[in-house]
Protein backbone atom coordinates (compact mmCIF):
# COMPACT_ATOMS: atom_id res chain seq x y z
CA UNK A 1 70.61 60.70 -59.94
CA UNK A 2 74.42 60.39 -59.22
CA UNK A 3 77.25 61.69 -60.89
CA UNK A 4 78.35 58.35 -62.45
CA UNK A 5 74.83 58.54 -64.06
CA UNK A 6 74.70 61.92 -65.08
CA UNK A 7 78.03 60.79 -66.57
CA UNK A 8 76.64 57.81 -68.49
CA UNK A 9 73.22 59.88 -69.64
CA UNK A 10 75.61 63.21 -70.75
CA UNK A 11 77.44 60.51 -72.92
CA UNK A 12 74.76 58.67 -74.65
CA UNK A 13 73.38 61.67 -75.46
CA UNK A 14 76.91 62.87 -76.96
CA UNK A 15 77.05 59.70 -79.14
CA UNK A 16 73.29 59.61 -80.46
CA UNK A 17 73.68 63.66 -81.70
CA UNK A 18 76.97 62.53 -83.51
CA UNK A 19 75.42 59.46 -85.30
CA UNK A 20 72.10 62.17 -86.02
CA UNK A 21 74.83 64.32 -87.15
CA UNK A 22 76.15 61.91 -89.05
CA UNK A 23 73.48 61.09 -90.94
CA UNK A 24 73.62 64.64 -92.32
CA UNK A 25 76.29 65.14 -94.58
CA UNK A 26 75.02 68.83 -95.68
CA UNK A 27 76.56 67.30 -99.15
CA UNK A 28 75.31 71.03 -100.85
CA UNK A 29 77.26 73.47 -98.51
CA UNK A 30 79.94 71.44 -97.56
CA UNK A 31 80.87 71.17 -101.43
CA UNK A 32 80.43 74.59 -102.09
CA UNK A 33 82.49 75.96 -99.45
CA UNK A 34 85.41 73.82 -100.28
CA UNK A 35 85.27 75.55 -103.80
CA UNK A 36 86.14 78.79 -102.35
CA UNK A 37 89.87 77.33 -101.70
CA UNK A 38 90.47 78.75 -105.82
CA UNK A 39 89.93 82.06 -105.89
CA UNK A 40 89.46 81.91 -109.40
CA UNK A 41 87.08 80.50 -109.33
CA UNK A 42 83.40 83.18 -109.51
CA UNK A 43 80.17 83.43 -110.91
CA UNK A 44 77.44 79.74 -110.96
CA UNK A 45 77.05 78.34 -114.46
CA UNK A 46 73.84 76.18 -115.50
CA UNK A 47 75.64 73.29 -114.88
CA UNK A 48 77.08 74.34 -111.79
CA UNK A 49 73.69 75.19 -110.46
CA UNK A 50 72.44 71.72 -111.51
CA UNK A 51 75.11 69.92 -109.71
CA UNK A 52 74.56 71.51 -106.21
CA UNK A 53 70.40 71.19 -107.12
CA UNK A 54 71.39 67.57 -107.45
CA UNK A 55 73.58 67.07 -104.32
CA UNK A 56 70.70 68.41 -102.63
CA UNK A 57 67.88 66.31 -103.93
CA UNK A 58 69.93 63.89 -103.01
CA UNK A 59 70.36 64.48 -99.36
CA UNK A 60 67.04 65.10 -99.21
CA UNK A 61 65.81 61.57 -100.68
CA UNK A 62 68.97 59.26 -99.71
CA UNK A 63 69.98 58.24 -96.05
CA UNK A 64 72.84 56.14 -95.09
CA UNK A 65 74.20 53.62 -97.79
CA UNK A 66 71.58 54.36 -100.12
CA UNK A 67 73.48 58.01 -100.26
CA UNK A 68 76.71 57.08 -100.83
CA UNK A 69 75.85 55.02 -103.37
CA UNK A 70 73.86 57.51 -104.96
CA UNK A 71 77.00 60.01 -104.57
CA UNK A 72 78.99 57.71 -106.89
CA UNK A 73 76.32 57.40 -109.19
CA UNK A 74 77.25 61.39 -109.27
CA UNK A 75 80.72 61.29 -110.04
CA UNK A 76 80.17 58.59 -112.67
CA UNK A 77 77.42 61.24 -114.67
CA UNK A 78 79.02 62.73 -117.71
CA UNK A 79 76.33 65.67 -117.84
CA UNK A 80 77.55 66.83 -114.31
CA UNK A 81 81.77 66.38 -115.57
CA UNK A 82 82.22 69.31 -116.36
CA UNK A 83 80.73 71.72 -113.20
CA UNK A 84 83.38 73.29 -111.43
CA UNK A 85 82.60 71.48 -108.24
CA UNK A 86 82.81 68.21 -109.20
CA UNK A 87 86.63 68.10 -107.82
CA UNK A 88 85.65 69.35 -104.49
CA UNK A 89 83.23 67.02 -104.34
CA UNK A 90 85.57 63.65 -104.89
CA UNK A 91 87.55 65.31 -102.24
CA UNK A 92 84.64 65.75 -99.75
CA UNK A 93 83.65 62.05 -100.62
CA UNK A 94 86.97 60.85 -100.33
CA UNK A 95 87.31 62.32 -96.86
CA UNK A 96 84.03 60.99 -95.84
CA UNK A 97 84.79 57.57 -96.83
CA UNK A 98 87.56 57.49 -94.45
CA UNK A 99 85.92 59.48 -91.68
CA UNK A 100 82.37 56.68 -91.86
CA UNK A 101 85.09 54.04 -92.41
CA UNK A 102 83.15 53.20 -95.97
CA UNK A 103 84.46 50.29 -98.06
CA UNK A 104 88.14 50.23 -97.31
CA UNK A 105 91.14 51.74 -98.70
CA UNK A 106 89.42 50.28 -102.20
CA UNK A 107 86.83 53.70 -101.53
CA UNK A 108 89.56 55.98 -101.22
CA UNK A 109 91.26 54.54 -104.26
CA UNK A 110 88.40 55.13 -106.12
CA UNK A 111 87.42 58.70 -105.05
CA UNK A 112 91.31 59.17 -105.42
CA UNK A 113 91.42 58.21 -108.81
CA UNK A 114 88.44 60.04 -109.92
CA UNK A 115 90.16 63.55 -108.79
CA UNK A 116 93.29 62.86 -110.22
CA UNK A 117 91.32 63.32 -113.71
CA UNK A 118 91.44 66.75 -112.21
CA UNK A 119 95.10 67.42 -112.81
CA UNK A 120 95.26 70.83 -111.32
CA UNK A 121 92.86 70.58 -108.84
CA UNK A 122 93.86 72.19 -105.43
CA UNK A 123 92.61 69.22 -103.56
CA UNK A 124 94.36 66.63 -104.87
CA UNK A 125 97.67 67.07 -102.59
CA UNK A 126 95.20 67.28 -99.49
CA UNK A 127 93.69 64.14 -101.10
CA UNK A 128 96.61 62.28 -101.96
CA UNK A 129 98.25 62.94 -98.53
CA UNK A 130 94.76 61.67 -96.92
CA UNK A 131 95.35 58.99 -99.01
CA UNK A 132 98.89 57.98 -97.43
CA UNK A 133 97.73 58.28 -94.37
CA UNK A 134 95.64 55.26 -94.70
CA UNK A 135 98.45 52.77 -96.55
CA UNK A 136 100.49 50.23 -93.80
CA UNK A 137 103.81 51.96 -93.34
CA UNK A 138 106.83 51.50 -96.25
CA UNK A 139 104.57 49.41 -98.51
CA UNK A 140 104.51 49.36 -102.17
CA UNK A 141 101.67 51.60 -102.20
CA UNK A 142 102.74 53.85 -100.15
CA UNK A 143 105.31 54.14 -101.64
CA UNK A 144 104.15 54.35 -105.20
CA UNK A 145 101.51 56.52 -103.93
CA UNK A 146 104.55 59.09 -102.58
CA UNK A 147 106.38 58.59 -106.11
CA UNK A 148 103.45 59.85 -107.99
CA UNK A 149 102.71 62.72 -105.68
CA UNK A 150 106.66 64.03 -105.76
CA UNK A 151 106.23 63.81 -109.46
CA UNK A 152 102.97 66.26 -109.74
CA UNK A 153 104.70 68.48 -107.26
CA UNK A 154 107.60 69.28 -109.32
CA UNK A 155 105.05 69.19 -112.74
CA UNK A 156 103.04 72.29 -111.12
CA UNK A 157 103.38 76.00 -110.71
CA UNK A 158 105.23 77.02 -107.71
CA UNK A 159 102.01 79.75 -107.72
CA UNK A 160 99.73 77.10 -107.63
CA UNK A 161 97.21 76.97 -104.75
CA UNK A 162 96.92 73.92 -102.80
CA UNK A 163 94.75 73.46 -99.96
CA UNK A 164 95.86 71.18 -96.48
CA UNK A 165 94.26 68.14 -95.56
CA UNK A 166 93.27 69.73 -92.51
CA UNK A 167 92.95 67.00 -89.29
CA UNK A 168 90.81 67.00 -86.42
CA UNK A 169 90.95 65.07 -83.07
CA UNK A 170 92.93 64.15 -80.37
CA UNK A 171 95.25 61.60 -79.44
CA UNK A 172 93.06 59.76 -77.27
CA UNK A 173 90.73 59.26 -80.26
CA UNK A 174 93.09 59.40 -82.72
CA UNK A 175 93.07 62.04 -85.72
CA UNK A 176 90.89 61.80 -89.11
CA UNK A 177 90.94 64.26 -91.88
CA UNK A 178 88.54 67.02 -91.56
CA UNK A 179 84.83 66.98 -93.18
CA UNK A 180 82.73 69.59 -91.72
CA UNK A 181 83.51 72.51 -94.02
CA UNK A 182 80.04 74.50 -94.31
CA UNK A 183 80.16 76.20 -90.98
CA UNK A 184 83.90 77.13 -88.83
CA UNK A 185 86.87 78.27 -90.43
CA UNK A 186 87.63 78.57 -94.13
CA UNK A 187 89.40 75.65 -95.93
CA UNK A 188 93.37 76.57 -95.19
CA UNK A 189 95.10 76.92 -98.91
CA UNK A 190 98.91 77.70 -99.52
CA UNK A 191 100.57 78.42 -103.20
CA UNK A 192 103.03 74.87 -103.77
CA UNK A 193 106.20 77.03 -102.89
CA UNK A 194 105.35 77.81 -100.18
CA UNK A 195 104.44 74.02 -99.14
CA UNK A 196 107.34 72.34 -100.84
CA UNK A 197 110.11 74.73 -99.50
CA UNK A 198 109.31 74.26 -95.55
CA UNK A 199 110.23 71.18 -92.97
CA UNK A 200 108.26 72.24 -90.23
CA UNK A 201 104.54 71.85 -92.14
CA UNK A 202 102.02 74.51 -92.46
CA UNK A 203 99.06 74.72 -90.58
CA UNK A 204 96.59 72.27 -91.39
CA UNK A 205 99.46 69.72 -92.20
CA UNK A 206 100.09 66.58 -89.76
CA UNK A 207 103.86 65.93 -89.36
CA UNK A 208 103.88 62.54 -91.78
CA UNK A 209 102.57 64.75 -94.44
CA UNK A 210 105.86 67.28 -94.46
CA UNK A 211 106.90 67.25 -97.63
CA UNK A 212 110.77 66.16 -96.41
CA UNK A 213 109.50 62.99 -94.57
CA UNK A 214 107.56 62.04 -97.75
CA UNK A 215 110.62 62.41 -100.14
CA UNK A 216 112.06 60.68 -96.96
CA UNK A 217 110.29 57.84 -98.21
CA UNK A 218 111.30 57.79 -101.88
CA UNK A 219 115.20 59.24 -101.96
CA UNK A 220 116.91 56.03 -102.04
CA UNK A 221 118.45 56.39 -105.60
CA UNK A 222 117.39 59.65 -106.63
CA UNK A 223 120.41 62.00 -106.74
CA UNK A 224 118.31 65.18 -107.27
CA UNK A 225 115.56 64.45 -104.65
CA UNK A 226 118.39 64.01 -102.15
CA UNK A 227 119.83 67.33 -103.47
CA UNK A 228 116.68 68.69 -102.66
CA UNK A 229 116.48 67.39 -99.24
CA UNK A 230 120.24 68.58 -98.19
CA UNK A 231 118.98 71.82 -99.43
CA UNK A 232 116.05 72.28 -97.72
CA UNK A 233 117.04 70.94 -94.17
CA UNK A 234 120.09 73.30 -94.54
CA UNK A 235 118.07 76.19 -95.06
CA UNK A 236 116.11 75.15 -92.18
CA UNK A 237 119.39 74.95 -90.23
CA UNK A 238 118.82 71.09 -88.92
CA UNK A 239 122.75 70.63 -90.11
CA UNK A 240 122.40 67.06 -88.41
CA UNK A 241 119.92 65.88 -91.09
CA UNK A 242 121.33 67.52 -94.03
CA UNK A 243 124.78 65.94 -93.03
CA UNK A 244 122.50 62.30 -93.32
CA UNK A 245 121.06 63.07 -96.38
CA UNK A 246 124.34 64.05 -97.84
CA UNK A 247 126.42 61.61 -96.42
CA UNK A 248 123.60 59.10 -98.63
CA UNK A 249 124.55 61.46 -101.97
CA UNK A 250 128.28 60.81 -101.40
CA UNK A 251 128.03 57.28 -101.24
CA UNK A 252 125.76 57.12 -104.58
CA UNK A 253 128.30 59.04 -106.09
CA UNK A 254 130.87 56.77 -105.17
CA UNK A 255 129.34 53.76 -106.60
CA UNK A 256 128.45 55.49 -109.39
CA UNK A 257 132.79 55.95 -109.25
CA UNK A 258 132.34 59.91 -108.98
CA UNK A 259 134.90 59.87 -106.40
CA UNK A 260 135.76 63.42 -106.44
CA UNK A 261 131.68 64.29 -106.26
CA UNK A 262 131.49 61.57 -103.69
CA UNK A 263 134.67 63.47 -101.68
CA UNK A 264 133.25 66.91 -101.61
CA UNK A 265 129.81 66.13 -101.04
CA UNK A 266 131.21 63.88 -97.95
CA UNK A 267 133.36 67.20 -96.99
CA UNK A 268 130.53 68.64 -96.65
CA UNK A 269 128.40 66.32 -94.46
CA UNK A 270 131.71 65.94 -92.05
CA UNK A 271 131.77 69.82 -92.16
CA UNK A 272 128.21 70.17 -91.19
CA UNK A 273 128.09 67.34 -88.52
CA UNK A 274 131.92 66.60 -86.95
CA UNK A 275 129.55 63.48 -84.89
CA UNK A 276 128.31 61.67 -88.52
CA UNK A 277 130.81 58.79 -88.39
CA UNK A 278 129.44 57.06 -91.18
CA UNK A 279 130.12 60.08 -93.38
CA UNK A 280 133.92 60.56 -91.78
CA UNK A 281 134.53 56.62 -92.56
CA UNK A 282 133.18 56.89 -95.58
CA UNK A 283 135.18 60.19 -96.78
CA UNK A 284 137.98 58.96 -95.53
CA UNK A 285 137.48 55.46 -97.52
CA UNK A 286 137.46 58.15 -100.71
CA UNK A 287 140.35 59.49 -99.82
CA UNK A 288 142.38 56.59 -100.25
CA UNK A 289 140.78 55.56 -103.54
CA UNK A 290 141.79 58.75 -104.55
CA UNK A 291 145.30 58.25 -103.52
CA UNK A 292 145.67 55.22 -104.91
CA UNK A 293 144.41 56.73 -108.27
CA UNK A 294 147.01 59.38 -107.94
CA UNK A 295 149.47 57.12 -107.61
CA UNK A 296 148.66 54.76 -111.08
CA UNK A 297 150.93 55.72 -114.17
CA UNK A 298 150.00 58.49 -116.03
CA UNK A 299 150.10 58.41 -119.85
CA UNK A 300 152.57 61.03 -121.29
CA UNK A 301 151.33 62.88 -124.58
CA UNK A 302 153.86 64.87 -126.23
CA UNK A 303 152.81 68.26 -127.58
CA UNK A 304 153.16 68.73 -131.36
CA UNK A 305 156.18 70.63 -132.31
CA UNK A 306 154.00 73.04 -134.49
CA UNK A 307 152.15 74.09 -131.08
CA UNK A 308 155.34 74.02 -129.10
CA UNK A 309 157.10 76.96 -131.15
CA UNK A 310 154.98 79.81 -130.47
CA UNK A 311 155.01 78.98 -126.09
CA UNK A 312 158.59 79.25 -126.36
CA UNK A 313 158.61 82.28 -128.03
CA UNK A 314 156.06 83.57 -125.99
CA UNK A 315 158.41 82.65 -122.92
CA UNK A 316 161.49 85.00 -124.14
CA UNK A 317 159.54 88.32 -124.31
């Protein structure tokens, strides 16, 4: 047999154990390991019990479609609600829609919308982020989707733990979310401060899902979220991009006619970046508004003689 064949035979048998692999979604373990991201998080109740004996009956009986239907017939139950894994399991079906390519971004928007029910569940960032991944670039959704998600991060605990999407992949074959969690390493999870307060993102985080390039997407507008941004790119020492982002602040201020906000917050992107020339022009337009303020008559109010008496008094000691 020649190499080209031993090749071809090596491959085929590569693709026909993933698609076997596939097939098994290990829908018990993979579920319960993801729960170990909350640490809070102990002891089996009945109902927890019955939810993994479920997800395993399932796997056992179900194949292909006929499981993932039967895995939203799951999340719809109301007896299984209220188990502690039910959020880790929208989040594992959620990933796996977009990993078998199952129904669209309309699958993901349902498993999405199921967790969020789940307000302070520690998946729902990785999920959401997941989530974003999949919308066409500076839509509506996206960014309505990146609106919502700024929101809940500023609603939560800075203690909170959140857990990273966590990709696999390369760039030949691109990169999907990861969904083999019973076996390897343990689900990364960071507290929200720790997330929120970085531009470079923590391990397990793609660069699109740093937190700055998602307010990136949003801070047209929003004084404080581009407050935030200067702040956290000059901690980070990139003085280029907080000079950007508060070069945009200044001119909101000025057309919101804060001309002295607009002037010192301009001072300050000129002073961090001598190159921005939008920021000089625009500082320097300022200026001359100020000037010309300076400049219109001032209204003369004379002090009441009753007040008057006393400074001069004061004045001969």
């Amino acid at each position: 047999m020649n190499k080209g064949m031993v090749a071809f035979v090596s491959v085929s048998l590569m693709v026909l154990a993933g698609l076997a692999q596939a097939s098994d979604w290990n829908l018990a373990k993979n579920v319960r390991r993801l729960e170990q991201v909350a640490p809070d998080y102990k002891d089996d109740k009945p109902v927890d019990k019955k939810f993994l004996e479920v997800l395993d009956l399932t796997e056992k009986t179900k194949k292909g479609d006929g499981l993932y239907a039967e895995a939203k017939r799951i999340a719809a139950m109301p007896a299984l609600a209220q188990s502690k894994y039910m959020d880790s399991f929208q989040y594992f079906m959620l990933v796996k829609s977009v990993t078998e390519e199952i129904g669209g971004i309309a699958e993901q928007d349902y498993w999405l919308t199921q967790l969020k029910a789940t307000d302070k569940s520690p998946h729902l960032l990785a999920a959401w982020l997941v989530h974003m991944k999949q919308l066409p670039k500076d839509s509506l959704s996206l960014r309505s989707d990146a609106q919502q998600l700024v929101d809940w991060v500023k609603a939560h605990s800075p203690e909170m733990k959140v857990r990273a999407p966590e990709y696999t992949g390369n760039i030949l074959m691109g990169h999907k979310p990861r969904v083999e969690f019973a076996d390897g390493d343990w689900p990364k999870a960071y507290k929200l401060s720790y997330y929120k307060a970085t531009v470079t993102p923590p391990e397990g985080f793609s660069e699109d899902d740093a937190y700055v390039a998602m307010l990136d997407r949003i801070k047209d507008g929003h004084e404080d979220i581009l407050s935030e941004i200067a702040g956290i790119y000059r901690n980070a020492g990139k003085r280029k991009e907080a000079s950007d982002v508060l070069y945009q602040l200044g001119k909101l201020k000025a057309n919101a006619k804060d001309y002295q906000g607009a002037k010192s917050t301009l001072d300050e992107a000129v002073r961090l970046n001598r190159d921005n020339t939008a920021a000089v022009k625009e500082r320097d337009r300022i200026k001359l508004e100020l000037t010309y303020q300076s400049l219109q008559p001032q209204e003369k109010t004379e002090a009441p003689a009753a007040a008057s008496a006393p400074q001069e008094a004061d004045a001969r000691q």
